[in-house]
Protein backbone atom coordinates (compact mmCIF):
# COMPACT_ATOMS: atom_id res chain seq x y z
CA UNK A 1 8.75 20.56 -4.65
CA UNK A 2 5.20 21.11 -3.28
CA UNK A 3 4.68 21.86 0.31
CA UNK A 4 1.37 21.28 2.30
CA UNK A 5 0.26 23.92 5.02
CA UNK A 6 -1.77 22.71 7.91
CA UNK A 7 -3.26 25.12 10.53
CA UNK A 8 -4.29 23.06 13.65
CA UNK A 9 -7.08 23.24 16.11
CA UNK A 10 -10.16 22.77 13.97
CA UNK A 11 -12.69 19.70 14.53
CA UNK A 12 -13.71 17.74 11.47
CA UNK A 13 -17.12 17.25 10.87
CA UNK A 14 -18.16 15.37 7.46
CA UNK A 15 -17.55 12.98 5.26
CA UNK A 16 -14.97 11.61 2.94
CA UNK A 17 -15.20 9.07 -0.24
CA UNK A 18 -12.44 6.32 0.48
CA UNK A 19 -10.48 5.60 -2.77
CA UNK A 20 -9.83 2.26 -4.46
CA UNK A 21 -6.33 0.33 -3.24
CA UNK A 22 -3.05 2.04 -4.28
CA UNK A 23 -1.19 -1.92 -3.37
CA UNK A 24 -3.98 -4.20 -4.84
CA UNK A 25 -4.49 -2.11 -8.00
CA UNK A 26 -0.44 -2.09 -8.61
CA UNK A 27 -0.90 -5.95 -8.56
CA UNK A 28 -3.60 -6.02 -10.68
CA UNK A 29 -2.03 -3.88 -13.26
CA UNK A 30 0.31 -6.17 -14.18
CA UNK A 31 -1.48 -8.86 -14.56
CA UNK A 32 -2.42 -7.79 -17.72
CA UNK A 33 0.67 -8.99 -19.30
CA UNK A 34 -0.84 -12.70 -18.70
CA UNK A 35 -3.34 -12.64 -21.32
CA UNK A 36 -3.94 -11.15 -25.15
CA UNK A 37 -7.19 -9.51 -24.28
CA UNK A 38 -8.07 -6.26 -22.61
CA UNK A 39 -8.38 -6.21 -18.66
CA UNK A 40 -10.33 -3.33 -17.21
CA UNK A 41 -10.23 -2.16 -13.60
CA UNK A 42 -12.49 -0.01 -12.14
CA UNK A 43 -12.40 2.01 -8.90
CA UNK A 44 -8.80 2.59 -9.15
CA UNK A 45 -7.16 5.56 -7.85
CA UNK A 46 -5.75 8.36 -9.59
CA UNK A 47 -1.84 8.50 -7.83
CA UNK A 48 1.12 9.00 -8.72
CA UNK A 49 2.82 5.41 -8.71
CA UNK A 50 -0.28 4.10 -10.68
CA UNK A 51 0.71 6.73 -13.62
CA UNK A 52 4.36 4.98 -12.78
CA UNK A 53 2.90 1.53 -13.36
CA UNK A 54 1.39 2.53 -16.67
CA UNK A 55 4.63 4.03 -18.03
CA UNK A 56 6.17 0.81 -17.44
CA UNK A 57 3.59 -1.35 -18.76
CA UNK A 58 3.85 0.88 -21.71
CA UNK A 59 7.31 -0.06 -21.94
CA UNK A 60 6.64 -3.39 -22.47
CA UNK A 61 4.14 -2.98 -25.12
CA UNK A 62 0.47 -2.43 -23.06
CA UNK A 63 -1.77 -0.43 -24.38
CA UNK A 64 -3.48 1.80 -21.43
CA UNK A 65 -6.49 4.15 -21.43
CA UNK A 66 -8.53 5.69 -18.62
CA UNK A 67 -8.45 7.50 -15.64
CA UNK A 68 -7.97 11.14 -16.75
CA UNK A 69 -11.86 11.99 -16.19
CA UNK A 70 -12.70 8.88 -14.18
CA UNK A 71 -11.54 5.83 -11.88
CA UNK A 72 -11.69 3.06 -15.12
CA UNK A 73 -8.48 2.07 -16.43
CA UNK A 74 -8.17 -0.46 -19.45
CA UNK A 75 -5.08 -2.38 -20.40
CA UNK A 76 -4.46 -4.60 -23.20
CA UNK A 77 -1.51 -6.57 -24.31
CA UNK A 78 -2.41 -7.95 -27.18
CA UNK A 79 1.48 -8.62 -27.48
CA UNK A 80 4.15 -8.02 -25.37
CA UNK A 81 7.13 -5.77 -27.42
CA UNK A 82 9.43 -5.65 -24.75
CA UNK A 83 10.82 -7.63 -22.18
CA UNK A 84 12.97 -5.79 -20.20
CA UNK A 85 11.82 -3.40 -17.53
CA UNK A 86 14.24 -0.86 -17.36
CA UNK A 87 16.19 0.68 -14.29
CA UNK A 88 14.65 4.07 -15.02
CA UNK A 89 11.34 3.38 -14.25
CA UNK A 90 11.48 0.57 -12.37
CA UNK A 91 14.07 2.68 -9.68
CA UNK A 92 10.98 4.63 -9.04
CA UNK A 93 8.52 2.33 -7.62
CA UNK A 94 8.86 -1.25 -5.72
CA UNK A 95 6.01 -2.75 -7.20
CA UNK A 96 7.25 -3.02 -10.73
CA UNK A 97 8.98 -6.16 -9.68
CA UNK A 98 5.24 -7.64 -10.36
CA UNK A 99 5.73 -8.11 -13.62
CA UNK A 100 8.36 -10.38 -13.52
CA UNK A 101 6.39 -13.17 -13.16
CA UNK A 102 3.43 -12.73 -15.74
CA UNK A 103 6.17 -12.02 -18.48
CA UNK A 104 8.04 -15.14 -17.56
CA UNK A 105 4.41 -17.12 -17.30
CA UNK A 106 3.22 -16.18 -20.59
CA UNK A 107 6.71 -15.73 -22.97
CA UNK A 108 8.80 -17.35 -21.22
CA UNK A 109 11.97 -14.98 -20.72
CA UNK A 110 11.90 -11.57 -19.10
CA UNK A 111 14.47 -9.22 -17.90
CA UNK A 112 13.56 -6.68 -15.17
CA UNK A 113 15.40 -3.95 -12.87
CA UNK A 114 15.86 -4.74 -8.98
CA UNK A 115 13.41 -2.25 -8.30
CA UNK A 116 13.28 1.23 -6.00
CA UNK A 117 10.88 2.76 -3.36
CA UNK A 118 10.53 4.34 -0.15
CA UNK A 119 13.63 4.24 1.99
CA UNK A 120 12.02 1.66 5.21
CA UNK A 121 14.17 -1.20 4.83
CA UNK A 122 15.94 -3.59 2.55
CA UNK A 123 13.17 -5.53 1.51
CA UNK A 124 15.04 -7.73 -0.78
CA UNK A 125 13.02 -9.67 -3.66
CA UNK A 126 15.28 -12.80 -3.18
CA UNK A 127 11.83 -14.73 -1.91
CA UNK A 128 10.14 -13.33 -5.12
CA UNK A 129 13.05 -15.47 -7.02
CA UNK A 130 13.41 -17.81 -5.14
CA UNK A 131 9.12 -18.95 -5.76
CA UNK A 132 10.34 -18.51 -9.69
CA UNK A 133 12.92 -20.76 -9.36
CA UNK A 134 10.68 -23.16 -7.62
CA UNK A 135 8.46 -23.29 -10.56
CA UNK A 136 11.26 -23.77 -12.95
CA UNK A 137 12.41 -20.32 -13.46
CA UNK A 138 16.22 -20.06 -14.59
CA UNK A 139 17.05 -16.74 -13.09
CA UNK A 140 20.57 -14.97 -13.55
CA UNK A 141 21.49 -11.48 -11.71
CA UNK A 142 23.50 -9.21 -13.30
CA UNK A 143 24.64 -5.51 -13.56
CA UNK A 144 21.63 -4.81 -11.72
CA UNK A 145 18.99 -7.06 -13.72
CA UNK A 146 16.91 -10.32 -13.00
CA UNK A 147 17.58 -12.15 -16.00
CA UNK A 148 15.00 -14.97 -16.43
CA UNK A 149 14.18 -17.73 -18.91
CA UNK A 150 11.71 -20.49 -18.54
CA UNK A 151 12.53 -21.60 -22.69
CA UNK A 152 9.63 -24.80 -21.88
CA UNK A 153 7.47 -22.85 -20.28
CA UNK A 154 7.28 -22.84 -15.84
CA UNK A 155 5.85 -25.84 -13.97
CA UNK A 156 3.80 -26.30 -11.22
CA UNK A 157 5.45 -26.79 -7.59
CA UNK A 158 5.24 -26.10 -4.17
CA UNK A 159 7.53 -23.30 -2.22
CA UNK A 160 7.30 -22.49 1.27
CA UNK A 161 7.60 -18.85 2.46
CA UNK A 162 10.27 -18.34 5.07
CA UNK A 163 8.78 -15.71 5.68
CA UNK A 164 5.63 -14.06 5.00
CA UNK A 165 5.81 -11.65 1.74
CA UNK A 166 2.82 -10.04 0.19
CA UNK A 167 4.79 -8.68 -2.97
CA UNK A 168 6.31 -12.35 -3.33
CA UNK A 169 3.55 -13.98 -3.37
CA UNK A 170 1.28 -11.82 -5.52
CA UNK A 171 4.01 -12.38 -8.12
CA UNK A 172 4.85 -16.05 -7.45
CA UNK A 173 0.79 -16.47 -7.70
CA UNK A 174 0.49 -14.57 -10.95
CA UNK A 175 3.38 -17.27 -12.50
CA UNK A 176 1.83 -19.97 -11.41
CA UNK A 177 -1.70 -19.53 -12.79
CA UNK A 178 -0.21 -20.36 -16.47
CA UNK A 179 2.47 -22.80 -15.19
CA UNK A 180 1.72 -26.58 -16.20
CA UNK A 181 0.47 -28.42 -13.42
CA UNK A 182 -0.40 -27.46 -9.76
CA UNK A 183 1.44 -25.14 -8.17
CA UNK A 184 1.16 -24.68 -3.92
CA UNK A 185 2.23 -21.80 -1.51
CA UNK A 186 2.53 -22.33 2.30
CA UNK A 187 2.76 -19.50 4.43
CA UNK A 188 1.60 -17.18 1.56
CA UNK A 189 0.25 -14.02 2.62
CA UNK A 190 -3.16 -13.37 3.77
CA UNK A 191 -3.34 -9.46 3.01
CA UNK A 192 -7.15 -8.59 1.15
CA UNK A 193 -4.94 -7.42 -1.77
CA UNK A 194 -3.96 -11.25 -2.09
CA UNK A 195 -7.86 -11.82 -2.35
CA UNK A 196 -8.17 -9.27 -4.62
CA UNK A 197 -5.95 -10.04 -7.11
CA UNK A 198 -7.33 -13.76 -6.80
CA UNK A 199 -10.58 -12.83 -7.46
CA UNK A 200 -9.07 -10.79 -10.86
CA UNK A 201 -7.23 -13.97 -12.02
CA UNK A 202 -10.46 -15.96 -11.17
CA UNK A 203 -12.75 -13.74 -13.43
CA UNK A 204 -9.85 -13.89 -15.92
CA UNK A 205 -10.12 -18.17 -15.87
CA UNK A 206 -7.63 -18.98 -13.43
CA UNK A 207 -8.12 -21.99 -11.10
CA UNK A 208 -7.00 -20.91 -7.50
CA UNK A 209 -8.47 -22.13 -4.03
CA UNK A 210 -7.34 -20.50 -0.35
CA UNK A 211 -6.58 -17.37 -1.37
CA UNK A 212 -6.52 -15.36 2.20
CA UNK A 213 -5.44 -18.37 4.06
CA UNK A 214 -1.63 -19.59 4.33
CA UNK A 215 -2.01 -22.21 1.85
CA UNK A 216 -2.98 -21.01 -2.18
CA UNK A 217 -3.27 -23.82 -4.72
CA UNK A 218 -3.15 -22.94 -8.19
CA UNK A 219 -3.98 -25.16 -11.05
CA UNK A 220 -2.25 -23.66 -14.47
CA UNK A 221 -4.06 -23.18 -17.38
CA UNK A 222 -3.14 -22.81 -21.12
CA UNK A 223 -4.47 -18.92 -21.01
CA UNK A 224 -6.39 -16.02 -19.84
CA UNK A 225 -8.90 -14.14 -21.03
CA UNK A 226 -9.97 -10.56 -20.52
CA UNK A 227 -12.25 -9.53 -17.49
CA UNK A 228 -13.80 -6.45 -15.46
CA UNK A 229 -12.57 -6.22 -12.01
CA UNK A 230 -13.53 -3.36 -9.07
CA UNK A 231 -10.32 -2.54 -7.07
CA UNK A 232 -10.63 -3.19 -3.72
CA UNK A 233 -10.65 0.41 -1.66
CA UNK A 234 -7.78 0.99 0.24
CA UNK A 235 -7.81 0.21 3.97
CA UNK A 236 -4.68 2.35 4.45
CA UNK A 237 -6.10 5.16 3.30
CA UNK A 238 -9.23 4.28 5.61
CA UNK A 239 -7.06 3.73 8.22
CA UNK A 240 -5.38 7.20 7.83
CA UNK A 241 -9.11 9.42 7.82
CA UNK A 242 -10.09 7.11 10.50
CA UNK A 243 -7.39 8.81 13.25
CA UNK A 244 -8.69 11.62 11.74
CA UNK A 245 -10.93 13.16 13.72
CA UNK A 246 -8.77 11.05 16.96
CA UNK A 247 -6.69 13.85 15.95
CA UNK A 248 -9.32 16.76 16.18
CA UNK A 249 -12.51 15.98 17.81
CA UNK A 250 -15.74 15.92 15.80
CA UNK A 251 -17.06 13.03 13.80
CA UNK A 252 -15.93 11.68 10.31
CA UNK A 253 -17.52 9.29 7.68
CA UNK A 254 -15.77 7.36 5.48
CA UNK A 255 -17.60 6.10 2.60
CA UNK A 256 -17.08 3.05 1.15
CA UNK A 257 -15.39 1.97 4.63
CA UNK A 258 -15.38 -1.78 5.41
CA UNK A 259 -14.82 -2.61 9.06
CA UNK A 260 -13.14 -6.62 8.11
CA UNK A 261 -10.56 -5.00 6.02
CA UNK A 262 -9.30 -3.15 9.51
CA UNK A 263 -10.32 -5.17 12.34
CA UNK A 264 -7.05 -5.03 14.25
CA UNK A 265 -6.45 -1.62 13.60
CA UNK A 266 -10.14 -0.70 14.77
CA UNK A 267 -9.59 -2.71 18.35
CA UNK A 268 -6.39 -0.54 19.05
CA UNK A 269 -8.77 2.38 18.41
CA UNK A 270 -11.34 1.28 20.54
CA UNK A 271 -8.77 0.92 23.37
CA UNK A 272 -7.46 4.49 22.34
CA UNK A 273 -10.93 5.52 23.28
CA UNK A 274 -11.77 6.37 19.39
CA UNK A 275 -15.80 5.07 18.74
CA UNK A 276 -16.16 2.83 15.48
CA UNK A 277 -19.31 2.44 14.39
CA UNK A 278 -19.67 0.04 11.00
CA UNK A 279 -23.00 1.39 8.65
CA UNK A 280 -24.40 -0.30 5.86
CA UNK A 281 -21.29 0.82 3.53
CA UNK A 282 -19.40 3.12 5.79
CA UNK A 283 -17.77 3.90 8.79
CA UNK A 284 -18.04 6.34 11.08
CA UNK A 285 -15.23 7.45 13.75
CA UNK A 286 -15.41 10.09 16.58
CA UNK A 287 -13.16 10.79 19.80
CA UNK A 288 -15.43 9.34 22.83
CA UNK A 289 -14.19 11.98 25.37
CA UNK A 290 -11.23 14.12 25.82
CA UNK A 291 -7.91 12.76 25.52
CA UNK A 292 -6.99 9.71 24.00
CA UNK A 293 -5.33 6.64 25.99
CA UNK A 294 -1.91 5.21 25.27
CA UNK A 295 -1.62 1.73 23.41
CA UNK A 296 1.06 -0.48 22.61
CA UNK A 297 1.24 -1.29 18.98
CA UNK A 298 3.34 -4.52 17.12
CA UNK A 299 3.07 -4.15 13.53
CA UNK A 300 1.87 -7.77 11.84
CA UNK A 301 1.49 -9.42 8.79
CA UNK A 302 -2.61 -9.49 8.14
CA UNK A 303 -4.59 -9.86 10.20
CA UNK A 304 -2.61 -8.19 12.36
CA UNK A 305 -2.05 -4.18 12.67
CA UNK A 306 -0.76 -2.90 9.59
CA UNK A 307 3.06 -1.64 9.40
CA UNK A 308 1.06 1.12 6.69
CA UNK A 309 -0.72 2.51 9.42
CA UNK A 310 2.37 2.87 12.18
CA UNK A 311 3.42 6.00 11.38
CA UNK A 312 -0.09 7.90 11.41
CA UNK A 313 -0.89 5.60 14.81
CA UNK A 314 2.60 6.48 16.40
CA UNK A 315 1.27 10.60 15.44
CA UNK A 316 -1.87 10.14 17.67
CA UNK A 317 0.12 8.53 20.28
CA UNK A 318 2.11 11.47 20.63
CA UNK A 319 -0.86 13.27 22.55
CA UNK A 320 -1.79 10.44 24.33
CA UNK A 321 -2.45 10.20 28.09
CA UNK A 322 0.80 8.23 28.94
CA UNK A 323 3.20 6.21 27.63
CA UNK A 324 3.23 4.06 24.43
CA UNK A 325 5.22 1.36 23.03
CA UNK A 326 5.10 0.51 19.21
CA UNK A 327 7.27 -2.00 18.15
CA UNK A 328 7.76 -2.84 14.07
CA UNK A 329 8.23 -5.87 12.78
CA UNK A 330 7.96 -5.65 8.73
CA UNK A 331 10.62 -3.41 8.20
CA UNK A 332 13.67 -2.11 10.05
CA UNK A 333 13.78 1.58 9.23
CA UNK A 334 10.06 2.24 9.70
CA UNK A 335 10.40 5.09 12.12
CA UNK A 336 12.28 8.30 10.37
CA UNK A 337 9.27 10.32 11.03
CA UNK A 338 10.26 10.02 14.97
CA UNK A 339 12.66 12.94 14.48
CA UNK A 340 10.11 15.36 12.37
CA UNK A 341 7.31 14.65 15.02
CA UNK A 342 10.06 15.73 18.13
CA UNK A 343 10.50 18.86 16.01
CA UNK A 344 6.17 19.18 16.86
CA UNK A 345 7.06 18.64 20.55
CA UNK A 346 7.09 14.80 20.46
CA UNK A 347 8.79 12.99 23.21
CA UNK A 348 9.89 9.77 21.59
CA UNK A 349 12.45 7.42 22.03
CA UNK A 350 13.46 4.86 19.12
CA UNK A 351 15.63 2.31 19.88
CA UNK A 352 16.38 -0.13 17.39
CA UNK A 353 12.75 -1.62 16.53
CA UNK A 354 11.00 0.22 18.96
CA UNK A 355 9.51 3.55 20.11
CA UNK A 356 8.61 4.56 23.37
CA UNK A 357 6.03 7.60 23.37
CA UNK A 358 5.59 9.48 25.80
CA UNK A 359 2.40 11.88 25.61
CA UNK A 360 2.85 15.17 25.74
CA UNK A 361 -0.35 18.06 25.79
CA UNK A 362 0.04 19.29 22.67
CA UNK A 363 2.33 19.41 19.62
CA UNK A 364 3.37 23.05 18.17
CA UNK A 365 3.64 23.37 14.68
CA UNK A 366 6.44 23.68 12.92
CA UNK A 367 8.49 22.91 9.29
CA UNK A 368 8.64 19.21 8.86
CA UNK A 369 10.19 17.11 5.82
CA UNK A 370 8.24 13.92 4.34
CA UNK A 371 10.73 10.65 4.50
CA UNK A 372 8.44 8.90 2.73
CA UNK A 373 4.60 8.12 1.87
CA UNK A 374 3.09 7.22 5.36
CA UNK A 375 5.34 8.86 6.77
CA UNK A 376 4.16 12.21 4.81
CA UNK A 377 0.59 11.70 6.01
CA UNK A 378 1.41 11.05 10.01
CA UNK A 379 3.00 14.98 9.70
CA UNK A 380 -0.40 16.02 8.75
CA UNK A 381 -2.41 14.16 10.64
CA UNK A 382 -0.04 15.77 13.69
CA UNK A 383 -0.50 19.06 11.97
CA UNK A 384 -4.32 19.02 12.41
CA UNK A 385 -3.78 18.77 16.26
CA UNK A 386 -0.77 20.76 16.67
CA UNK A 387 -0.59 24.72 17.72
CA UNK A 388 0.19 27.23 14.93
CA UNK A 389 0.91 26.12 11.49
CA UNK A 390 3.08 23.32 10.23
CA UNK A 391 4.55 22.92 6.94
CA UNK A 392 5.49 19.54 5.49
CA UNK A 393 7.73 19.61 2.48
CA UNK A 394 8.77 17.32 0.54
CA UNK A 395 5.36 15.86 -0.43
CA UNK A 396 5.91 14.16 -4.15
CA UNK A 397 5.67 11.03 -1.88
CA UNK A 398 2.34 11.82 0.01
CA UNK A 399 1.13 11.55 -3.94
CA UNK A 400 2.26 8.54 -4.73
CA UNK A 401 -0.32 6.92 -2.06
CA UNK A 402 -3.33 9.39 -1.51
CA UNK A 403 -6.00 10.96 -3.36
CA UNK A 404 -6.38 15.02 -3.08
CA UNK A 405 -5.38 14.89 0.91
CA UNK A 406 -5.88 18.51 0.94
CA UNK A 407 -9.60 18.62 -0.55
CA UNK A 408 -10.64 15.34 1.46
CA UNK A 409 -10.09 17.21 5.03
CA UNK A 410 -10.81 21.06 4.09
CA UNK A 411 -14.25 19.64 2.97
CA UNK A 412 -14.66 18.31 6.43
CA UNK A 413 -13.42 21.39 7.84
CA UNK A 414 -9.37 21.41 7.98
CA UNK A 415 -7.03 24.28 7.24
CA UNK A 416 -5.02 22.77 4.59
CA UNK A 417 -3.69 23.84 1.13
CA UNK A 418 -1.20 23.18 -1.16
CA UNK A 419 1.63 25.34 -2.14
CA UNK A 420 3.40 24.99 -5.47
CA UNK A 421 7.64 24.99 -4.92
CA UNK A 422 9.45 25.52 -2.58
CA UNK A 423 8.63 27.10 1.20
């Protein structure tokens, strides 16, 4: 396995090109398998679970070009082949869940893996089945498999959210744009990737109204069409290079950077003491003076701070002048790169749900293992801060969410590489 190699103590000065959305283009992928014409995307990032995604869809019959010299990807499924999604792809990656619902929409039967993914939590899909079942999906689990039929086709209803679930309703939305009738979802998700993929199935003919609000209305229609659609960029990955340069000193722009897709992250900076400054398409960050201040964090469904950005927040808190609380909320077994920051010099307690950082002076570097993909990220960011060199292994997940780490922050003046195999 690859290892990463950061040498600490340099400021970052420069810029770096923001990528388009590892979660909204996931969801976007599959809704190719709603219509018999081609669906391109552009902007969308070259990573490791979007190659993951295409395998599948290629499973199932989808034709996929693009993104070896470029950031264009075209699918087309003129006709679905297959209809199950098998356990040894789908193990690999949560998201393939999402294409549950188009199948079932546009054939009416589908059989797909419970699905895999980073180790944070249970995050069950039952909320994805039970929105199926609310349109008229007859869903049977066995040996591991979501067996569903909808032999007449799925019909419109409405299907309240216990909770809030961005993955449920992306796929519950995708159903519901070919299901007869009108379809409503209270409490849905807000996230921008819920716009996003709206504003796909909207190019592609679909009738939907409220998408980023709690309340989506669909009206079904008898088919989709092909469209061009620009991924959303990725405000995690905006998030991350914004603590950047919190991390080091010196001033970073992110291009592409859109201050509404991180407002609640961007006020805990500002009471960090990290400047924000919104351009015309881009934002630039910088430390104000010294050390940073110690915030409380509670992770949120959107608008609120994002539980993708706790990890790399809980890093900078680590040097903070005094003590922190971050509490999470989205998933209960969000903080397993506590233990790999105390091996930097971190004094953190986790109790249950919460961490209490305390701030030390400075973190020393040292060899850290990835848990998983924000979690990967958070050990570099440390790493840029931290005395001597640290050496995070384990780093097949930091791929599966970001975009050539190591050339984005050497260009703006880190001491990073890669090294091939083991360390």
């Amino acid at each position: 396995m690859d290892s990463i190699i950061v040498k600490g103590g340099q400021e970052l000065h420069g810029s770096i090109p923001i990528a388009g959305a590892k979660n909204a283009c996931l969801t976007l992928m599959p809704a190719t398998l709603l219509t018999d014409e081609p669906l391109t995307l552009t902007n969308a990032p070259r990573l490791s679970d979007i190659a993951t995604m295409s395998t599948l869809l290629e499973s199932l019959g989808v034709e996929v070009s693009g993104l070896q010299d470029g950031q264009v990807q075209v699918l087309s499924s003129r006709q679905i082949t297959n209809h199950t999604a098998d356990y040894d792809i789908v193990r690999k990656m949560r998201a393939s869940i999402l294409v549950l619902g188009p199948m079932l929409a546009r054939d009416g039967h589908a059989v797909v893996s419970l699905p895999g993914g980073c180790a944070i939590g249970a995050r069950p899909v039952d909320l994805h089945l039970k929105g199926l079942e609310a349109l008229g999906a007859e869903l049977d689990l066995r040996d591991g498999y979501v067996h569903a039929k909808a032999a007449k086709g799925l019909k419109g209803g409405t299907f309240e959210f216990p909770v809030v679930s961005v993955g449920a309703t992306e796929n519950i939305l995708m159903a519901a744009t070919l299901a007869k009738g009108t379809t409503v979802l209270k409490n849905a998700a807000r996230e921008p990737e819920i716009v996003d993929l709206a504003d796909c199935l909207t190019r592609m003919g679909a009738q939907i109204d409220g998408a980023g609000t709690s309340t989506i209305t669909i009206q079904g229609v008898d088919s989709l069409h092909g469209a061009t659609h620009p991924v959303i960029i990725d405000r995690i990955e905006l998030g991350t290079y914004m603590l950047a340069p919190a991390f080091t000193g010196g001033s970073v722009e992110l291009l592409g950077g859109r201050l509404d897709l991180v407002e609640a992250f961007a006020a805990k900076l500002d009471e960090a003491g990290i400047s924000v400054e919104a351009g015309e398409n881009s934002i630039t960050v910088s430390r104000k003076n010294g050390r940073v201040n110690a915030v409380d964090v509670v992770t949120a469904p959107h608008p609120g701070f994002p539980t993708d950005l706790q990890a790399q927040f809980m890093a900078l808190m680590c040097t903070a002048n005094g003590v922190s609380v971050l509490e999470e909320r989205i998933f209960e077994n969000r903080f397993m790169h506590a233990p790999e920051l105390m091996r930097m010099g971190a004094n953190i307690d986790v109790q249950g749900g919460t961490a209490t950082v305390t701030g030390v002076d400075k973190l020393k570097g040292a060899p850290v293992m990835a848990t998983d993909l924000r979690a990967s990220v958070s050990l570099i960011l440390a790493g840029l801060a931290a005395e001597g060199e640290t050496v995070v292994n384990r780093v097949y997940h930091l791929d599966r969410g970001y975009e050539r780490v190591e050339e984005k922050l050497s260009a703006c003046g880190a001491q990073i590489e890669r090294v091939k195999g083991n360390v």
